[in-house]
Protein backbone atom coordinates (compact mmCIF):
# COMPACT_ATOMS: atom_id res chain seq x y z
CA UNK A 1 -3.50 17.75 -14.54
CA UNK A 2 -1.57 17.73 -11.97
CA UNK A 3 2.22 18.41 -11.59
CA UNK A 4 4.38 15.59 -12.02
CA UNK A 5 6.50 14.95 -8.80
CA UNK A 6 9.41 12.20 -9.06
CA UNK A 7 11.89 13.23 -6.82
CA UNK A 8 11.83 15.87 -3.64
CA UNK A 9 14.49 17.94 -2.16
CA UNK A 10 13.38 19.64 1.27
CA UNK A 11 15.50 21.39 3.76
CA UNK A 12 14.36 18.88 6.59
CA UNK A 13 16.96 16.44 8.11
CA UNK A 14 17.34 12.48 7.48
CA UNK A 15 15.64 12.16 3.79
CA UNK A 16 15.02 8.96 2.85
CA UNK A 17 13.52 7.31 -0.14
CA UNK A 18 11.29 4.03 -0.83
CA UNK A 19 10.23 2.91 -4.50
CA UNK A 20 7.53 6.12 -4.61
CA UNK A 21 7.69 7.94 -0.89
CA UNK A 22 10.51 9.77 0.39
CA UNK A 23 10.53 10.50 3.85
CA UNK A 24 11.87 13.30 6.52
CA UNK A 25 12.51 13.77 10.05
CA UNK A 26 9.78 16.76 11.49
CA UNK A 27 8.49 18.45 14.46
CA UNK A 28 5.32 18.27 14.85
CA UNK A 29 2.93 21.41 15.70
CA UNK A 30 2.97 20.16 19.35
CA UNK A 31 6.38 20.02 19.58
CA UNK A 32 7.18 15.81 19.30
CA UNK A 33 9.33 14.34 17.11
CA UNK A 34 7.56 13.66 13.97
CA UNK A 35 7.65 12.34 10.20
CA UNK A 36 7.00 13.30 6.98
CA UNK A 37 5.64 11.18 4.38
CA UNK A 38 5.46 12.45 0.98
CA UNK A 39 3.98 10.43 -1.90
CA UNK A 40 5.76 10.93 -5.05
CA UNK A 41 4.64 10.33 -8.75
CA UNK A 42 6.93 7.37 -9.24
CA UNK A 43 5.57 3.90 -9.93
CA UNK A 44 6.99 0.25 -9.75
CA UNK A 45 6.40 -3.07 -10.76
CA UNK A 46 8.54 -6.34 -10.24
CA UNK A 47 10.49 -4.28 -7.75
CA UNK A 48 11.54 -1.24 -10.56
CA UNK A 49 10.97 1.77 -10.48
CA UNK A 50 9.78 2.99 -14.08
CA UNK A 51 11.45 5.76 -15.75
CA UNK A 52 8.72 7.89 -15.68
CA UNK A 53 5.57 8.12 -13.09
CA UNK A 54 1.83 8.95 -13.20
CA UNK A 55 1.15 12.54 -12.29
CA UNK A 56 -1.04 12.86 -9.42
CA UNK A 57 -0.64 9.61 -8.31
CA UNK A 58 0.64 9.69 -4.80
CA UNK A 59 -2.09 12.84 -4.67
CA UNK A 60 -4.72 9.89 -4.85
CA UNK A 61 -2.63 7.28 -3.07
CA UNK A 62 -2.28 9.95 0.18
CA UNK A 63 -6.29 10.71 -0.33
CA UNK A 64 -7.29 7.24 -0.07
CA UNK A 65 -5.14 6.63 3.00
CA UNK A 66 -6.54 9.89 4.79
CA UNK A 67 -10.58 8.51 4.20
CA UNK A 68 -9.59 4.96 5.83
CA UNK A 69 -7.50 6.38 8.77
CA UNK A 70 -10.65 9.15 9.25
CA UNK A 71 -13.19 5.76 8.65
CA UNK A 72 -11.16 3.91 11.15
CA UNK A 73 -10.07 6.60 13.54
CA UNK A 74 -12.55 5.81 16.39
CA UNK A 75 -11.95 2.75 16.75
CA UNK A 76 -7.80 2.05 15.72
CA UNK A 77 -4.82 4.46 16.81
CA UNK A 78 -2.52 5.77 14.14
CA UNK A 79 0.37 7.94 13.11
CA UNK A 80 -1.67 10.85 11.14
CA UNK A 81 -1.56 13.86 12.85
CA UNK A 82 -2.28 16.04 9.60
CA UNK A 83 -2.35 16.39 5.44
CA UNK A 84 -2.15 20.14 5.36
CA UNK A 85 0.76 21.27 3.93
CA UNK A 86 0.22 24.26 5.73
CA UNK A 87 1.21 22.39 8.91
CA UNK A 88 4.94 21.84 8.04
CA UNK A 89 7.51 24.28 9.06
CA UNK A 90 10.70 24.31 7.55
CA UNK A 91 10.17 24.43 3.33
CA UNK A 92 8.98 27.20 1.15
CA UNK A 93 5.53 28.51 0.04
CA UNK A 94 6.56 27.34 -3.18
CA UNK A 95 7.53 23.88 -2.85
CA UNK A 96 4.18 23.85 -0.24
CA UNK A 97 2.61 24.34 -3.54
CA UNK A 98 4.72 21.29 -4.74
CA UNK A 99 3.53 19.22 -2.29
CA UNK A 100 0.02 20.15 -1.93
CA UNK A 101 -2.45 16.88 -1.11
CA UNK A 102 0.83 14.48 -1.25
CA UNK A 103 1.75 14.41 2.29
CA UNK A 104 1.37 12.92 6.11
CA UNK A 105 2.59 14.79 8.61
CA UNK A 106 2.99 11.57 11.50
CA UNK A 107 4.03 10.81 14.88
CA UNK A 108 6.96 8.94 14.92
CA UNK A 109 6.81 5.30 15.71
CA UNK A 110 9.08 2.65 16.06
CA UNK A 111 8.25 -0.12 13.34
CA UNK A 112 7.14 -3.06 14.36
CA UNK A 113 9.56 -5.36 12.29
CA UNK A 114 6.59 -7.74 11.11
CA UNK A 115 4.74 -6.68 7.66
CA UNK A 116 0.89 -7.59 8.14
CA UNK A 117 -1.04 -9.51 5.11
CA UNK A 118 -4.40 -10.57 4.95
CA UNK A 119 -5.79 -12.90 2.10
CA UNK A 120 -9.55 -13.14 1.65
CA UNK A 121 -9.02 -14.30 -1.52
CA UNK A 122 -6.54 -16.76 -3.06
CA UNK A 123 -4.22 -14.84 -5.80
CA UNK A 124 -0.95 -13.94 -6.77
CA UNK A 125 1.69 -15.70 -5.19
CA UNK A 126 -0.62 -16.91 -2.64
CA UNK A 127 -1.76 -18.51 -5.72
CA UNK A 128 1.47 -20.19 -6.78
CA UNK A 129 1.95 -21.07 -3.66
CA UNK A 130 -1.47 -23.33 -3.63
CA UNK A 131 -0.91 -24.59 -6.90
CA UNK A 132 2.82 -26.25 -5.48
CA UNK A 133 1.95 -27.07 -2.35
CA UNK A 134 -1.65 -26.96 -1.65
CA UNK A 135 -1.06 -24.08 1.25
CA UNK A 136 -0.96 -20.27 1.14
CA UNK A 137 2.19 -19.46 3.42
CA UNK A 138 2.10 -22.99 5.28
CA UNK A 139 -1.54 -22.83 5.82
CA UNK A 140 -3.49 -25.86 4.55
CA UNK A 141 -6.09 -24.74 2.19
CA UNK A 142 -9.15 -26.86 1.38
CA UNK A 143 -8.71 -29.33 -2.42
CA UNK A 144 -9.95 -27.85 -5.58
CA UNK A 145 -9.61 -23.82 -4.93
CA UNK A 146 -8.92 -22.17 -8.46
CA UNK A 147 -7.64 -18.89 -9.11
CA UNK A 148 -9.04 -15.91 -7.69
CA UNK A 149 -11.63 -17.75 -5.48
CA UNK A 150 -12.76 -16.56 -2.08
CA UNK A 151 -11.28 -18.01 0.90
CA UNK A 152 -14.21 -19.09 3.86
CA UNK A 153 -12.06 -16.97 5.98
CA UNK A 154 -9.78 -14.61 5.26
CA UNK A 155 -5.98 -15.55 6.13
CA UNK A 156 -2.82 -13.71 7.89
CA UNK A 157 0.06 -14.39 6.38
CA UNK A 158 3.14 -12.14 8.12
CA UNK A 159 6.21 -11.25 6.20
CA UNK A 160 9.54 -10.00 7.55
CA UNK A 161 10.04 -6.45 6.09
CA UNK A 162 13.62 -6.35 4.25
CA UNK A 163 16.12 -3.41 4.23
CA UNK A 164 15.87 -1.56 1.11
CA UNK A 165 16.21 -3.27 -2.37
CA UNK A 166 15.27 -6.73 -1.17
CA UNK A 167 12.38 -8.86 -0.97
CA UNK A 168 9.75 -9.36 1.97
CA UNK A 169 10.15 -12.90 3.14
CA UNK A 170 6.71 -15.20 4.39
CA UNK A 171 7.12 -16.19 7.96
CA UNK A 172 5.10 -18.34 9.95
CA UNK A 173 3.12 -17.10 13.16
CA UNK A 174 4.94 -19.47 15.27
CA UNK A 175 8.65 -17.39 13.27
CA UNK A 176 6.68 -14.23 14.10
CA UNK A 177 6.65 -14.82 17.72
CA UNK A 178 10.10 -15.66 17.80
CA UNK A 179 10.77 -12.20 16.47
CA UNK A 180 7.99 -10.24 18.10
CA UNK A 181 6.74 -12.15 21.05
CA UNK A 182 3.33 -14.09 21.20
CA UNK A 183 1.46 -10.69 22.95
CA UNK A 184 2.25 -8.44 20.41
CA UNK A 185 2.13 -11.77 17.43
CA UNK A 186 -1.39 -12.12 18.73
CA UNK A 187 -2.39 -8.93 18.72
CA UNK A 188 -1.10 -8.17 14.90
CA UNK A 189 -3.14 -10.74 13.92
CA UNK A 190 -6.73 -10.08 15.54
CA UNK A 191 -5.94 -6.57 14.66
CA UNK A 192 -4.86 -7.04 10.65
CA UNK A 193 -7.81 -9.66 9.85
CA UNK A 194 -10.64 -7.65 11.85
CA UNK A 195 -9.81 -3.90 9.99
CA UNK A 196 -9.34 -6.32 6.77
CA UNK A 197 -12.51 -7.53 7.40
CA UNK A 198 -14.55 -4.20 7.95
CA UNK A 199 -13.07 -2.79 5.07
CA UNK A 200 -13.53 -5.53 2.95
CA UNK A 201 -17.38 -5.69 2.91
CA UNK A 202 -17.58 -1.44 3.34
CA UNK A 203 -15.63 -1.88 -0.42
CA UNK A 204 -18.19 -4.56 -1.55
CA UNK A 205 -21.10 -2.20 -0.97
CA UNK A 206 -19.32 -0.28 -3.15
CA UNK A 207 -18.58 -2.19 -5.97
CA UNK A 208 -14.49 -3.33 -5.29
CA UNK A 209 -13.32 -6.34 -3.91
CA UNK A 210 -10.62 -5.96 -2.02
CA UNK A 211 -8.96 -9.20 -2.29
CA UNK A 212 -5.77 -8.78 -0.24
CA UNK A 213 -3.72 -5.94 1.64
CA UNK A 214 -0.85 -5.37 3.75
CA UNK A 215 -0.44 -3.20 6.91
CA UNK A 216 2.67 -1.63 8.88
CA UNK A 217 2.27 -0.67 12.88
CA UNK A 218 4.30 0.95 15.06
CA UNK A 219 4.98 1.74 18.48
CA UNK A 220 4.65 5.57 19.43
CA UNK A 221 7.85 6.19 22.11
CA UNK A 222 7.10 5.45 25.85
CA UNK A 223 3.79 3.35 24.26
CA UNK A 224 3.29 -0.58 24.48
CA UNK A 225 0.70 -0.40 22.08
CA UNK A 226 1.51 -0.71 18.41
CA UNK A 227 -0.42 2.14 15.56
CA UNK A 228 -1.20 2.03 12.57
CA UNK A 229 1.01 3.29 10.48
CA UNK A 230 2.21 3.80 7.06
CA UNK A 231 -0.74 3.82 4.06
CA UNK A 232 -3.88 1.71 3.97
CA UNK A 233 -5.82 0.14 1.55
CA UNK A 234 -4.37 2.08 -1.02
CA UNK A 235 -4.38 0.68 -4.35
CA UNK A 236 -0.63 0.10 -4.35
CA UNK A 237 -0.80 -1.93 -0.76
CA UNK A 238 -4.28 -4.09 -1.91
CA UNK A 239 -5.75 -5.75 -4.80
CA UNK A 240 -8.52 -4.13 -5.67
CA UNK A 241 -11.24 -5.95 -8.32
CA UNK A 242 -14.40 -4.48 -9.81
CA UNK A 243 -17.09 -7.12 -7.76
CA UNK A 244 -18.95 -6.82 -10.78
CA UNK A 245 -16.49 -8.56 -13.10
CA UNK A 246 -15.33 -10.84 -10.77
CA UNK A 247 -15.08 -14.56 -12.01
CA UNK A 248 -13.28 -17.53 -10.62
CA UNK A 249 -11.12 -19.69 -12.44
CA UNK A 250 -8.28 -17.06 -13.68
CA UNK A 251 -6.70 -13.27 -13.10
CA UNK A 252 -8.85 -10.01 -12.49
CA UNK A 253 -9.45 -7.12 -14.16
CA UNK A 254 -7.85 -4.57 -11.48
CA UNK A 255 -7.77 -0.78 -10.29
CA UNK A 256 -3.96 -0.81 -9.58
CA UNK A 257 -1.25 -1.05 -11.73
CA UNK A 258 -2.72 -4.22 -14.30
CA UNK A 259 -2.00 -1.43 -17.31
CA UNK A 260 2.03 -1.04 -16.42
CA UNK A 261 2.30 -4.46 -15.48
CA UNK A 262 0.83 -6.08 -18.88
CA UNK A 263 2.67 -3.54 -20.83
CA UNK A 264 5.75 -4.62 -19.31
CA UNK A 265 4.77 -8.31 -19.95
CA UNK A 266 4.35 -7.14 -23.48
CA UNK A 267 7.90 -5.72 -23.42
CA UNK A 268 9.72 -8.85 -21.56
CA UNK A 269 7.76 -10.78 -24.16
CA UNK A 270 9.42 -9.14 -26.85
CA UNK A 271 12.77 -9.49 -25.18
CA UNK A 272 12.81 -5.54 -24.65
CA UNK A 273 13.15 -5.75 -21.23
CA UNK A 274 14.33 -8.39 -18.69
CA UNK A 275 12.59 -6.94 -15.07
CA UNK A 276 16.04 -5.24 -14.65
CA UNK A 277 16.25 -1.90 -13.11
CA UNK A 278 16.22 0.59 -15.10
CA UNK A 279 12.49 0.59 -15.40
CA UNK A 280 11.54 1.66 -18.98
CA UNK A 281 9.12 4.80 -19.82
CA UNK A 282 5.45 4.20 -19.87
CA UNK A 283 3.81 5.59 -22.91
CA UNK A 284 1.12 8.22 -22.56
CA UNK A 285 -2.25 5.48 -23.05
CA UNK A 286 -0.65 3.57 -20.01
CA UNK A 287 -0.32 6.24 -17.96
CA UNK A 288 -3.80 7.73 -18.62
CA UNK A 289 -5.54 4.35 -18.02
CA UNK A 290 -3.87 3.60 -14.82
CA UNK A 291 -4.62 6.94 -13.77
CA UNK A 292 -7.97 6.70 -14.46
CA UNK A 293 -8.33 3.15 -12.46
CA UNK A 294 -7.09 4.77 -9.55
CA UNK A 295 -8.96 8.05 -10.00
CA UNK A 296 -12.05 5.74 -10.32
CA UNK A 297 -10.84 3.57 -6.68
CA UNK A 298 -11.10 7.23 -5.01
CA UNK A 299 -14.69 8.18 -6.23
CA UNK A 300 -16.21 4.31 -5.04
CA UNK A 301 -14.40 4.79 -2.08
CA UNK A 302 -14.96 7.90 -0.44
CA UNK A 303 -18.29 9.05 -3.02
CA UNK A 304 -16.58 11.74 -4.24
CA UNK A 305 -14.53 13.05 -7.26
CA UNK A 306 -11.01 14.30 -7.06
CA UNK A 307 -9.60 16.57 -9.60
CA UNK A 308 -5.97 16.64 -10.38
């Protein structure tokens, strides 16, 4: 099993931490400014950050990001330069060890300030949103969709991206633009629903539906052009549903985080727990579980085992 890894402390400059990644300003083998991306063992739901985290878990989360930017790299620019370990100067043989199969050594980008979602299928808030209004995000949906079904096409539905600790807000395309500009609006859009789309029926043949996902770009310095950037298709950035379970008409069994978050239903339930940070500690059988849902993403994925 692999080593659990909540928290890092490298001697590289500007750390900075998200709910599981932390993040630190490199220089890249070629000499640009770079970033480093590590993916911790912490996990979140409802915006906490649990006491405790699955070991090995941003191990698979980096994995599955490396396959789709090496499936996509022909055809869609993006920030990985490398996942070696090997390649980052500056920290010890022994926290290399540490870090082993949990990083992204990037080019540095500036973020386009516009978080990317596509919807092929209607869920989640997307969901709650239908039920109220009858659109997803201000888009007028067809009567009579229940939960879970497929959408004819799949949907973009942007999202401002919030400083730290706060929630994502929807936007509309024409609010986008306003922030962005219609070129680069435009182009966010063909470019979020046509790699959705691709990846969405390469996961079918496989045996996962990926219902929904989210992307981040960013523009490389003296570029136009936004990247892709950040991690994709992971199961922590898309809903991922075993096709052969699927059924209409209420939630999906997942290959995410469904164990923590009914567990922590179970505990809210019982009035053990109000969604407050601090995150309680996930017993051992939720850990393994989730771990295993994840571990079994990978293998339909890429057709391979990993070991932790």
């Amino acid at each position: 099993m692999a080593q659990l890894v909540m928290q890092t402390d490298l001697d590289l400059p500007n750390k900075r931490s998200g709910k599981v990644r932390d993040l630190y300003d490199v220089v890249l083998p070629d000499g640009d400014p770079g970033l480093l991306i590590v993916a911790t063992d912490r996990t979140s739901a409802f915006d906490v950050v649990m006491a405790n985290g699955l070991p090995g878990k941003g191990i698979v989360l980096t994995q599955i990001s490396r396959f789709w930017f090496d499936y996509f790299g022909d055809r869609m620019d993006h920030h990985l330069v490398s996942t070696a370990v090997e390649d980052v100067a500056g920290i010890s043989d022994k926290k290399k060890e540490l870090l082993s199969g949990r990083i992204m050594l990037c080019r540095a980008t500036e973020v386009v300030p516009i978080e990317c979602i596509a919807r092929g299928y209607i869920t989640g808030s997307g969901w709650k949103d239908y039920q109220t209004t009858g659109r997803v995000c201000g888009i007028e949906l067809p009567e009579g969709l229940v939960n879970s079904d497929r959408l004819d096409e799949p949907l973009f539905t942007p999202s401002t991206k919030a400083e730290a600790g706060l929630h994502d807000e929807n936007i509309s395309f024409e609010q986008g633009i306003g922030i962005v500009g219609v070129k680069t609006m435009e182009w966010l859009q063909e470019t979020t629903l046509s790699l959705y789309r691709d990846a969405r029926d390469y996961a079918f043949e496989r045996g996962i539906i990926l219902a929904d996902t989210k992307f981040e770009f960013g523009v490389p310095p003296g570029a136009t052009i936004p990247i892709l950037i950040d991690e994709i298709f992971t199961p922590d950035s898309s809903r991922f549903w075993p096709a052969d379970l699927w059924e209409p008409g209420s939630e999906q069994p997942s290959f995410d985080k469904q164990f923590v978050r009914n567990y922590l239903e179970e505990l809210v339930t019982a009035g053990v727990w109000d969604k407050m940070p601090p995150g309680p500690a996930l017993p051992a059988n939720v850990i393994d579980d989730t771990l295993a849902k994840y571990l079994e993403a990978y293998a339909r994925l890429t057709g391979e085992d990993l070991v932790l």
